[in-house]
C-alpha atoms as a PDB file:
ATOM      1  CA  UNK A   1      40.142  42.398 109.576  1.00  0.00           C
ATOM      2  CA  UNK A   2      42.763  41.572 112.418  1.00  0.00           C
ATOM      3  CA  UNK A   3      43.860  38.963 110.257  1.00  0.00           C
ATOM      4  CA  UNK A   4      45.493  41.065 107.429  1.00  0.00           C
ATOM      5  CA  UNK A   5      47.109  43.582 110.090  1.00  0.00           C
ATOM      6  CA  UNK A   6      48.649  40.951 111.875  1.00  0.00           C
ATOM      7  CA  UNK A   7      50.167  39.383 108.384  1.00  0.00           C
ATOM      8  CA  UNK A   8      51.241  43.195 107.339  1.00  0.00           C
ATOM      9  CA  UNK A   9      52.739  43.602 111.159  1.00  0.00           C
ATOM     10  CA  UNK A  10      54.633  40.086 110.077  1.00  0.00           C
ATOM     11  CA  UNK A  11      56.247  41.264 107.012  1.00  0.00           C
ATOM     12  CA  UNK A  12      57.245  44.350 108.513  1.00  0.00           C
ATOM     13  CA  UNK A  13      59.091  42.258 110.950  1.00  0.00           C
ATOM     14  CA  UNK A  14      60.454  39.954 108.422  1.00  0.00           C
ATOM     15  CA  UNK A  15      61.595  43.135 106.408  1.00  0.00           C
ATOM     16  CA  UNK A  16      62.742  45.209 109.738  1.00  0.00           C
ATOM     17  CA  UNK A  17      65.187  41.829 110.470  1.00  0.00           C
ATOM     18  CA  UNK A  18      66.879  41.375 106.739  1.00  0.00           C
ATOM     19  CA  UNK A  19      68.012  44.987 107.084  1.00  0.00           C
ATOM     20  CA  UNK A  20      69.084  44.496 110.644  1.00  0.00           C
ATOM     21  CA  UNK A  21      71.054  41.324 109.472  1.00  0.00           C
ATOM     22  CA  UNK A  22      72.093  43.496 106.345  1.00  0.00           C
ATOM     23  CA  UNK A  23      73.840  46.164 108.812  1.00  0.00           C
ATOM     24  CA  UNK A  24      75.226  43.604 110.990  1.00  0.00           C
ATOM     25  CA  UNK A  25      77.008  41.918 108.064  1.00  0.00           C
ATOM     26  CA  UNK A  26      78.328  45.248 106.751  1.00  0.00           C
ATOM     27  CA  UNK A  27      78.933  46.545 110.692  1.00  0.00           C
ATOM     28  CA  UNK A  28      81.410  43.321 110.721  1.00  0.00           C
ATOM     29  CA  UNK A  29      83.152  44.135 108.016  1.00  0.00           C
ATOM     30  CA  UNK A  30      84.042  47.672 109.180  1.00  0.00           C
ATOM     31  CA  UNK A  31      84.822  46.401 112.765  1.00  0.00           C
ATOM     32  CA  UNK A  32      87.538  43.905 110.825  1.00  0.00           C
ATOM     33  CA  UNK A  33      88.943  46.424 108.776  1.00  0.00           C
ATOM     34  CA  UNK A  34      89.674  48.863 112.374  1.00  0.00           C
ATOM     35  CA  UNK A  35      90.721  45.556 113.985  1.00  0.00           C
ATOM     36  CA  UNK A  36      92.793  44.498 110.997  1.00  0.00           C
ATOM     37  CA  UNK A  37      94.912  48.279 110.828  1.00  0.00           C
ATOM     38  CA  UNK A  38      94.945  48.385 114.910  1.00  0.00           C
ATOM     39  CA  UNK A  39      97.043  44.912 114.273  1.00  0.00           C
ATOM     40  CA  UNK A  40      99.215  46.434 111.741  1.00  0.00           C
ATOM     41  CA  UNK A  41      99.892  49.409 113.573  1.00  0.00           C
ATOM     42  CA  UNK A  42     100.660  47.601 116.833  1.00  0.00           C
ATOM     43  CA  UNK A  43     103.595  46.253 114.453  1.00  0.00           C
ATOM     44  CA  UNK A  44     105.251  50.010 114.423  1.00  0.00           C
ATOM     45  CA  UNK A  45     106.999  51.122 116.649  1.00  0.00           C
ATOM     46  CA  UNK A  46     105.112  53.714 118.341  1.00  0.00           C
ATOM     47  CA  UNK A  47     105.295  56.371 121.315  1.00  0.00           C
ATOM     48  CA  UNK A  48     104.206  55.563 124.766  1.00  0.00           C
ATOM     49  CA  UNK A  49     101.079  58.310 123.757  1.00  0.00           C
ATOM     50  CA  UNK A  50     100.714  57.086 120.483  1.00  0.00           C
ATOM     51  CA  UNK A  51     100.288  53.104 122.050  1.00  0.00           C
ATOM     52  CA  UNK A  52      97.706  54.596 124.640  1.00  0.00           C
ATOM     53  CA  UNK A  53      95.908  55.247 121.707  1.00  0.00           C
ATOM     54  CA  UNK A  54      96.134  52.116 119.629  1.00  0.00           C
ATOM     55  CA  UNK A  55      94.914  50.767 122.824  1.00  0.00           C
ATOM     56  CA  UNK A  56      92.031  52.518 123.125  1.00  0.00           C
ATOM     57  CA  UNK A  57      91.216  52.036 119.487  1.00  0.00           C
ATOM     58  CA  UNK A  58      91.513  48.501 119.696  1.00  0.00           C
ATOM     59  CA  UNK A  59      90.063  48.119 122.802  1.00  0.00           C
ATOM     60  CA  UNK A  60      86.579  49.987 121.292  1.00  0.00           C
ATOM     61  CA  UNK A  61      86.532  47.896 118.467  1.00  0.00           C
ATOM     62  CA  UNK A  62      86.736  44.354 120.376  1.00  0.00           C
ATOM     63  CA  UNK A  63      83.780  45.950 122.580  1.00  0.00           C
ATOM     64  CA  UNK A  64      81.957  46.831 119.061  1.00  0.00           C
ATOM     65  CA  UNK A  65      82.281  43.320 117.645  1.00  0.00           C
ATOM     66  CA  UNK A  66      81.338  41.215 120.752  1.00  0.00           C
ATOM     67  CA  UNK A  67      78.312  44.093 120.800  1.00  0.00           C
ATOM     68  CA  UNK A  68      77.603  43.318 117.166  1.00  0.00           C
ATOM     69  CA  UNK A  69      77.979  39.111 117.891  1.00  0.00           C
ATOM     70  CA  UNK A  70      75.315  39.827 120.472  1.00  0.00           C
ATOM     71  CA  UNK A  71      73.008  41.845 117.784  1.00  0.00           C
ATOM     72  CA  UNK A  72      73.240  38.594 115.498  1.00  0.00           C
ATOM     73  CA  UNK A  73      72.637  36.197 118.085  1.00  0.00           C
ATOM     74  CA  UNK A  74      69.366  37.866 119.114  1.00  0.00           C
ATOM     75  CA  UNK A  75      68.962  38.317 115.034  1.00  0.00           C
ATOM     76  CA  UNK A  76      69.458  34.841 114.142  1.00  0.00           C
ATOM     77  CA  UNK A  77      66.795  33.696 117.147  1.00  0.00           C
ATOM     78  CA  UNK A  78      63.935  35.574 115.353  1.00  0.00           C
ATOM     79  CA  UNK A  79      63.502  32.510 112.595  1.00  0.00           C
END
């Protein structure tokens, strides 16, 4: 009987890591799309204030992708 929980416990695994890789994928695209308009607004000319907070925006979205590279990394060891 240990044999079909341990199969079951598997595919949950199997199931729980597509749908992690699933949300990384899509994570990655929303991190571009910030990273993409922080780009294109560092191309205005903007207030001192107004840069302080492009920086910060940037800033939190190069932390969320190298965050996200990490997730697949650990993701793409599980095979």
């Amino acid at each position: 009987m240990a044999q079909p929980a341990m199969e079951e416990s598997k595919k949950l695994q199997s199931e729980t890591i597509t749908k992690l890789r699933t949300l990384s994928h899509d994570l990655s695209n929303y991190i571009e799309t910030i990273m993409q308009a922080s780009y294109l607004l560092a191309q205005a000319k903007l207030d001192e204030n107004n840069k302080k907070w492009l920086d910060l925006v940037d800033k939190a979205a190069q932390d969320a992708a190298r965050v996200n590279r990490e997730i697949r990394e650990m993701l793409r060891s599980q095979n």
